[in-house]
N, C-alpha and C. Protein backbone atom coordinates (compact mmCIF):
# COMPACT_ATOMS: atom_id res chain seq x y z
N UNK A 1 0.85 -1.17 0.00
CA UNK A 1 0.00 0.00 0.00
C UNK A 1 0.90 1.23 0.00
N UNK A 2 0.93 2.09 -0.89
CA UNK A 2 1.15 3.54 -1.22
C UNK A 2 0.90 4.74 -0.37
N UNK A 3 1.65 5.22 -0.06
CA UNK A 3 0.61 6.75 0.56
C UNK A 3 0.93 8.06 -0.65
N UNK A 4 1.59 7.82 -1.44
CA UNK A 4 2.23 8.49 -2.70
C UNK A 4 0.83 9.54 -2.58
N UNK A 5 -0.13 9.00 -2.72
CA UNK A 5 -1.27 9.90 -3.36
C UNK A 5 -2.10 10.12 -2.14
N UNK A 6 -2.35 10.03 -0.84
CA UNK A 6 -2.78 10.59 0.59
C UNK A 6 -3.00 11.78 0.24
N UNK A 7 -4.11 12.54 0.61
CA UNK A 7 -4.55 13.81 0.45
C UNK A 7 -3.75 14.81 1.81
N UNK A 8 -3.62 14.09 3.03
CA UNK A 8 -3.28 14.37 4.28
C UNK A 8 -2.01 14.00 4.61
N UNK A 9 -1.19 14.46 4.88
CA UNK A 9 0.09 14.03 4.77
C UNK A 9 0.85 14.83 6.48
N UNK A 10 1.40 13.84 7.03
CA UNK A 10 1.82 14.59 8.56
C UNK A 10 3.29 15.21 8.38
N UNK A 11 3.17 16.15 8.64
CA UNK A 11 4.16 17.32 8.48
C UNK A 11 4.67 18.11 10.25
N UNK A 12 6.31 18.33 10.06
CA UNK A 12 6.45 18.78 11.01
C UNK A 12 5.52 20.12 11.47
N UNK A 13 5.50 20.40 13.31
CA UNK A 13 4.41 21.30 13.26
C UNK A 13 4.95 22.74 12.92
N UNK A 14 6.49 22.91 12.57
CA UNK A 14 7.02 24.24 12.45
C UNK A 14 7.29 25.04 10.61
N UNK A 15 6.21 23.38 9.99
CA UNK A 15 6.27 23.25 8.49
C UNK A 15 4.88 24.13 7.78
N UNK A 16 4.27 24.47 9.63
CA UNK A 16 2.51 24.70 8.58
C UNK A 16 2.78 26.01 8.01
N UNK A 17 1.88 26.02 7.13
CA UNK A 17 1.62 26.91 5.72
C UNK A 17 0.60 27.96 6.46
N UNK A 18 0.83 28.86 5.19
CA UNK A 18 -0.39 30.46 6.17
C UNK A 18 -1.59 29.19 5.54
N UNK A 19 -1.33 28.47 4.35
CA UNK A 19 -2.93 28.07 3.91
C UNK A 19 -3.75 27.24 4.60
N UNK A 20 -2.99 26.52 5.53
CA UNK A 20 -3.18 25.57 6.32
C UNK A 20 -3.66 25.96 7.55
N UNK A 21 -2.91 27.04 8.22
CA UNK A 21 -3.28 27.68 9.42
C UNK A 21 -5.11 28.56 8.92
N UNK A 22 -4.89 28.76 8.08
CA UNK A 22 -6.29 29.58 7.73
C UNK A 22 -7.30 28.41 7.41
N UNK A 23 -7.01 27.59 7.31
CA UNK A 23 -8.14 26.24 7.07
C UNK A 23 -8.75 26.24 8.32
N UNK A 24 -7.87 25.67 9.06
CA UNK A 24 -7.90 25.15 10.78
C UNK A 24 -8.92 26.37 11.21
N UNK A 25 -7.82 28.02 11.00
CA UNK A 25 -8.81 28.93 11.92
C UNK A 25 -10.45 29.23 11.00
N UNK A 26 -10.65 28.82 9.77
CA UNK A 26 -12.07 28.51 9.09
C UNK A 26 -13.10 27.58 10.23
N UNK A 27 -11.94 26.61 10.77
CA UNK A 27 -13.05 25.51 10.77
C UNK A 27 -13.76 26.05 12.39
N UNK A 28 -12.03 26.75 13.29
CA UNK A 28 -12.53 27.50 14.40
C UNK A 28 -14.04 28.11 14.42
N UNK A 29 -13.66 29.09 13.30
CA UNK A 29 -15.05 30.37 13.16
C UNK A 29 -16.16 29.60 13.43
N UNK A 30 -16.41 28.27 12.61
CA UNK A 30 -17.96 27.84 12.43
C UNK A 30 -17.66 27.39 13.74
N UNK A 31 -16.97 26.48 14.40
CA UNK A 31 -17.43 26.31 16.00
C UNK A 31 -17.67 27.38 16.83
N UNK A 32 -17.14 28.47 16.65
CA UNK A 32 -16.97 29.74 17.69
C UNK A 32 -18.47 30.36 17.55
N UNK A 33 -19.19 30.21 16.17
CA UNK A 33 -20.30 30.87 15.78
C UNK A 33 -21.25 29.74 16.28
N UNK A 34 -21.26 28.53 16.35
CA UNK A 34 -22.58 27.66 16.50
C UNK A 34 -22.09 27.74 18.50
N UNK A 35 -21.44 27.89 19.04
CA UNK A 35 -21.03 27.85 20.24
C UNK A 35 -21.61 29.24 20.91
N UNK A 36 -21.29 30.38 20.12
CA UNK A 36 -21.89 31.54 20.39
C UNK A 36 -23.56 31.96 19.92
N UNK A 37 -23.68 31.34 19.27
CA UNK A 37 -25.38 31.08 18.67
C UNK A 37 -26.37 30.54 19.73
N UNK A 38 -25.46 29.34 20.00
CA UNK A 38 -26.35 28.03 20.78
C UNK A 38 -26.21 28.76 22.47
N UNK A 39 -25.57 29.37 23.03
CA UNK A 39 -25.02 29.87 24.14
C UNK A 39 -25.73 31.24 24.25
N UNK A 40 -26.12 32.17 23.31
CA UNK A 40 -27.00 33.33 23.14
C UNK A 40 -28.62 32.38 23.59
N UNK A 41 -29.08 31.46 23.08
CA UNK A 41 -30.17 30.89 22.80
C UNK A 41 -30.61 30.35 23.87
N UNK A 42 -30.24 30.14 24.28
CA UNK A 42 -29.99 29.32 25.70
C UNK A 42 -29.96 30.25 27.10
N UNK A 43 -29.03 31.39 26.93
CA UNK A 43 -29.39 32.55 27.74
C UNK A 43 -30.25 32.99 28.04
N UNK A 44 -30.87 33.65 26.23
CA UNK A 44 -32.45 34.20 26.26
C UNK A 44 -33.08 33.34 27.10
N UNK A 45 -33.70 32.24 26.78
CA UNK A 45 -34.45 31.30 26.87
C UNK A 45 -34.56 31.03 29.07
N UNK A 46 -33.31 31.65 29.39
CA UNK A 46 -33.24 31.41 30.60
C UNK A 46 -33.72 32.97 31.39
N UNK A 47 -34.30 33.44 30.28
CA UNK A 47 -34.66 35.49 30.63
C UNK A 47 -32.77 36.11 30.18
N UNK A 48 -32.39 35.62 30.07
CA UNK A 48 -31.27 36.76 30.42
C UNK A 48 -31.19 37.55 28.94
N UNK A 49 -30.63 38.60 28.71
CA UNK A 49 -30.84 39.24 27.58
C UNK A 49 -29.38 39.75 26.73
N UNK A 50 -29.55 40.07 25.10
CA UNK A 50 -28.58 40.06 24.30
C UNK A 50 -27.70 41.19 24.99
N UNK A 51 -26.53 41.95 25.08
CA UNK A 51 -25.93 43.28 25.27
C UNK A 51 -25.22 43.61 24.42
N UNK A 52 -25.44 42.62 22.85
CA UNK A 52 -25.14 43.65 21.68
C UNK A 52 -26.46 44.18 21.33
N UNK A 53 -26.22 46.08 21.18
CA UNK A 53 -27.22 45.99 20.37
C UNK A 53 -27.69 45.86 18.50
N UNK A 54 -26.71 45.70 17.92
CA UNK A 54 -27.20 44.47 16.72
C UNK A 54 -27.87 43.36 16.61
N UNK A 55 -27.35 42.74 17.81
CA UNK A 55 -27.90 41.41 17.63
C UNK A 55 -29.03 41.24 18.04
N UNK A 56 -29.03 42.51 19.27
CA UNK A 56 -30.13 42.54 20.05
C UNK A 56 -31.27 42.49 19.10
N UNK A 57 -31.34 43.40 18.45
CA UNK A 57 -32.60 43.92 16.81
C UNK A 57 -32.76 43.30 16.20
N UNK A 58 -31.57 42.27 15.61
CA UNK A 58 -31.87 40.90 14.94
C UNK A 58 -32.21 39.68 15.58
N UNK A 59 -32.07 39.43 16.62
CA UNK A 59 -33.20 38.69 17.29
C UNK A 59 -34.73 38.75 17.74
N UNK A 60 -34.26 40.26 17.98
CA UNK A 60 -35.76 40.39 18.56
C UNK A 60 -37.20 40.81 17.35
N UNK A 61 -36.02 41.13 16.44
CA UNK A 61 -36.79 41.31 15.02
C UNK A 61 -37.57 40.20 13.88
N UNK A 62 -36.23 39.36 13.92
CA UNK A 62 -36.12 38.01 13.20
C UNK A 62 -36.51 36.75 14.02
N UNK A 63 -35.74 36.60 15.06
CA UNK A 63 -35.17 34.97 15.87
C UNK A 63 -33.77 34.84 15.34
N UNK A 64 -34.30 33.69 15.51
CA UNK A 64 -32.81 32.61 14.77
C UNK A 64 -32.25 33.16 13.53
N UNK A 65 -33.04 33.17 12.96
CA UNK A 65 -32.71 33.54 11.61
C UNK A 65 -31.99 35.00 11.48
N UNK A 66 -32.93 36.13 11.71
CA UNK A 66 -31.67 37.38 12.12
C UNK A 66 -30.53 37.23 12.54
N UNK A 67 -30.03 36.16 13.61
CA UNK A 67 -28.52 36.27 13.95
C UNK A 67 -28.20 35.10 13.10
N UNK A 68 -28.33 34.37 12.64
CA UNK A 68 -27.95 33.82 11.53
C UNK A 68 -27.52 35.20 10.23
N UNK A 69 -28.10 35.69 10.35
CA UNK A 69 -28.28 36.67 8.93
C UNK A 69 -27.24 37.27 9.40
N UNK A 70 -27.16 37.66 11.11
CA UNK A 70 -25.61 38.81 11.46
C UNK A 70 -24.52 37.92 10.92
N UNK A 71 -24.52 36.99 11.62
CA UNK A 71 -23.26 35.90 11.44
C UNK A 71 -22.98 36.11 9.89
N UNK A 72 -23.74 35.33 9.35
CA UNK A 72 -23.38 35.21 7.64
C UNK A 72 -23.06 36.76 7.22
N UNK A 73 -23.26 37.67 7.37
CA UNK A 73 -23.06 39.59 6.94
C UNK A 73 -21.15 39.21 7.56
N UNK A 74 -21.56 38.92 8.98
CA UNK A 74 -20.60 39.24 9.42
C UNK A 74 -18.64 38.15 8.34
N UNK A 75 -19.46 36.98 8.15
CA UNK A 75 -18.70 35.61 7.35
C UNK A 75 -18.22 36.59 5.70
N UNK A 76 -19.53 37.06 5.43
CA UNK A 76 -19.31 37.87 3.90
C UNK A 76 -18.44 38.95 3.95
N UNK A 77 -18.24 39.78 4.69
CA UNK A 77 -17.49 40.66 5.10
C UNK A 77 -16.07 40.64 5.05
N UNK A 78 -15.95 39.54 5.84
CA UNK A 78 -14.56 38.76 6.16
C UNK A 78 -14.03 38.34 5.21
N UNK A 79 -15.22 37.43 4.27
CA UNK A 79 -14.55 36.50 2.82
C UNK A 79 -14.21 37.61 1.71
N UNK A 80 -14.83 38.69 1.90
CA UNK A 80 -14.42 40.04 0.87
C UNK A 80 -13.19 40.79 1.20
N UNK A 81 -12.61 41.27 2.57
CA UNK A 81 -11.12 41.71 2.62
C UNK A 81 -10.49 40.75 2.77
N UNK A 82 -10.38 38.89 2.67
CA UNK A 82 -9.69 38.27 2.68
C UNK A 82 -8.87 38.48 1.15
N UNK A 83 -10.09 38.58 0.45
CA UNK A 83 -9.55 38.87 -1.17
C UNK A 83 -8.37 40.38 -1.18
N UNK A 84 -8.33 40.91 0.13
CA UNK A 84 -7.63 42.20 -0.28
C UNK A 84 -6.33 42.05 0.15
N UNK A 85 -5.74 41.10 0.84
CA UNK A 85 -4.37 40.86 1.32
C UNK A 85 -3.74 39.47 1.03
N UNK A 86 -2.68 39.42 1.16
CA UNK A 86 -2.03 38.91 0.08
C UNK A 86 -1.90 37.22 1.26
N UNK A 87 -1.36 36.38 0.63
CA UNK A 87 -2.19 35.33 1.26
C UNK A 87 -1.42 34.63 2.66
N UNK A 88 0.00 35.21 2.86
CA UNK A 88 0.43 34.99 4.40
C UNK A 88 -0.22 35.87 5.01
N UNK A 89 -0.85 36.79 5.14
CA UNK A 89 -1.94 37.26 5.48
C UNK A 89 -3.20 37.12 5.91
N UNK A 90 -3.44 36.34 5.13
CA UNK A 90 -5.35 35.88 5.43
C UNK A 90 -5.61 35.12 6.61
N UNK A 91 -4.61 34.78 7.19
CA UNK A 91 -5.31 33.67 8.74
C UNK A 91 -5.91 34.67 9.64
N UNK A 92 -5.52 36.20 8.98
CA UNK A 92 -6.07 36.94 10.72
C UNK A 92 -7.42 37.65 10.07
N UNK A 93 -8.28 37.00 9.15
CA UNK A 93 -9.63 37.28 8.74
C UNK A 93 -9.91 36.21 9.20
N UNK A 94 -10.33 35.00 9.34
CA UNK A 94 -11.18 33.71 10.53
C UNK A 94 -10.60 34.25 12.11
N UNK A 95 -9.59 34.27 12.24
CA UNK A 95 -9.03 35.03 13.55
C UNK A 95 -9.60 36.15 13.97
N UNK A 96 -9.93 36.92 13.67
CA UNK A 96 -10.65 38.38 13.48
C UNK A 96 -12.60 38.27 13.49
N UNK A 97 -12.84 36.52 13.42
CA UNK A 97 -13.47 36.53 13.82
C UNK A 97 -14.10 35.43 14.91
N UNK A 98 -13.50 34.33 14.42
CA UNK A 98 -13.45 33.47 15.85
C UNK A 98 -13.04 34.03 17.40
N UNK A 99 -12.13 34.98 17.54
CA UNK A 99 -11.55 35.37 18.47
C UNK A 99 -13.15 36.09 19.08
N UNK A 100 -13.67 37.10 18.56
CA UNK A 100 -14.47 37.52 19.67
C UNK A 100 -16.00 36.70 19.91
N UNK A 101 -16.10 35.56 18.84
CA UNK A 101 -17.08 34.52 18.91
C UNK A 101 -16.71 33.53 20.01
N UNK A 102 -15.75 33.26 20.13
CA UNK A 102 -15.22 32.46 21.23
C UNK A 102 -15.59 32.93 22.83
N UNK A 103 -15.16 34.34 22.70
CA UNK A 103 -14.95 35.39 24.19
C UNK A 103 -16.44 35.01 24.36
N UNK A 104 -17.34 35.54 23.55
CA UNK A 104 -18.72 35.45 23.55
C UNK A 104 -19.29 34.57 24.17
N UNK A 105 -19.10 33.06 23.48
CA UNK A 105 -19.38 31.77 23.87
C UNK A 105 -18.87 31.45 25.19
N UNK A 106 -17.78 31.86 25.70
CA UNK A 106 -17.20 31.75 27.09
C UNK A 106 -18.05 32.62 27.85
N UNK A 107 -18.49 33.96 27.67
CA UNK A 107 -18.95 35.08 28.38
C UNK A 107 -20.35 34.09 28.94
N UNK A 108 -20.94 33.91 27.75
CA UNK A 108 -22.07 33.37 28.05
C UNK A 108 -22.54 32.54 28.94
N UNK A 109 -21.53 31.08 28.72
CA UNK A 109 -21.95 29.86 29.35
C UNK A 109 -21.24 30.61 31.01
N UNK A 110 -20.64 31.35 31.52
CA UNK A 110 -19.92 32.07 32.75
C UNK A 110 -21.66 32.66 33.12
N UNK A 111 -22.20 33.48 32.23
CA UNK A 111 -23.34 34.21 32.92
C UNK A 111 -24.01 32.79 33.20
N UNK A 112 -24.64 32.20 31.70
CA UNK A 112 -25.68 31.21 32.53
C UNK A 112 -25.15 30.05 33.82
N UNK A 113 -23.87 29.86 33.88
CA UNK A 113 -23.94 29.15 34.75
C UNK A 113 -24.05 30.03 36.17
N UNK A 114 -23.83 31.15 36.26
CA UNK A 114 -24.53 32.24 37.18
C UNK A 114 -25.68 32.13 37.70
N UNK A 115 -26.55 31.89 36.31
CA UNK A 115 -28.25 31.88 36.60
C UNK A 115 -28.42 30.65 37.47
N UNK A 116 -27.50 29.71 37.15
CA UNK A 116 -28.26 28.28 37.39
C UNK A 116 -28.08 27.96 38.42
């Protein structure tokens, strides 16, 4: 058996690529966003309330779907000045946004476990 043609190949860890590091922090964002979604939802639901006010309006306007709609504005945004810098560059657009989706998701589950 061959690994000649393995799509995945293990590489030292001081070998990773900006393209590689920006994959990984991609895959961050969508956890940081369903973590910060599901953790907003869950708050409400316990009375406690949004303290962005964006999101605040798109929830209380929409539901789910409004902060879905922030998130994705917020994803489109990101995928448009990724196109503007050159590509050792681009890991700090998923970074730029996982980072305060994360804080979020931490902030949160800290309050509700407050409530509980």
């Amino acid at each position: 058996m061959s690994s000649e043609g393995a799509l995945w190949r293990l590489r030292p860890i001081g070998d990773i690529t900006s393209v590689d590091l920006e994959r990984l922090l991609w895959a961050v964002v969508v956890l940081a966003m369903i973590a910060d979604i599901a953790t907003t939802f869950v708050g409400l639901h316990l009375g406690l309330s949004e303290s962005n006010p964006a999101a605040r309006g798109a929830i209380e306007g929409y539901g789910i779907a409004g902060m879905l709609a922030l998130k994705g504005f917020a994803i489109g945004v990101g995928l448009g000045c990724r196109l503007l810098l050159e590509r050792q560059y681009r890991p700090i657009v998923p970074a730029g946004l996982a980072v305060p989706w994360l804080l979020a998701a931490v902030l949160n589950v800290y309050t509700i476990s407050a409530v509980l």
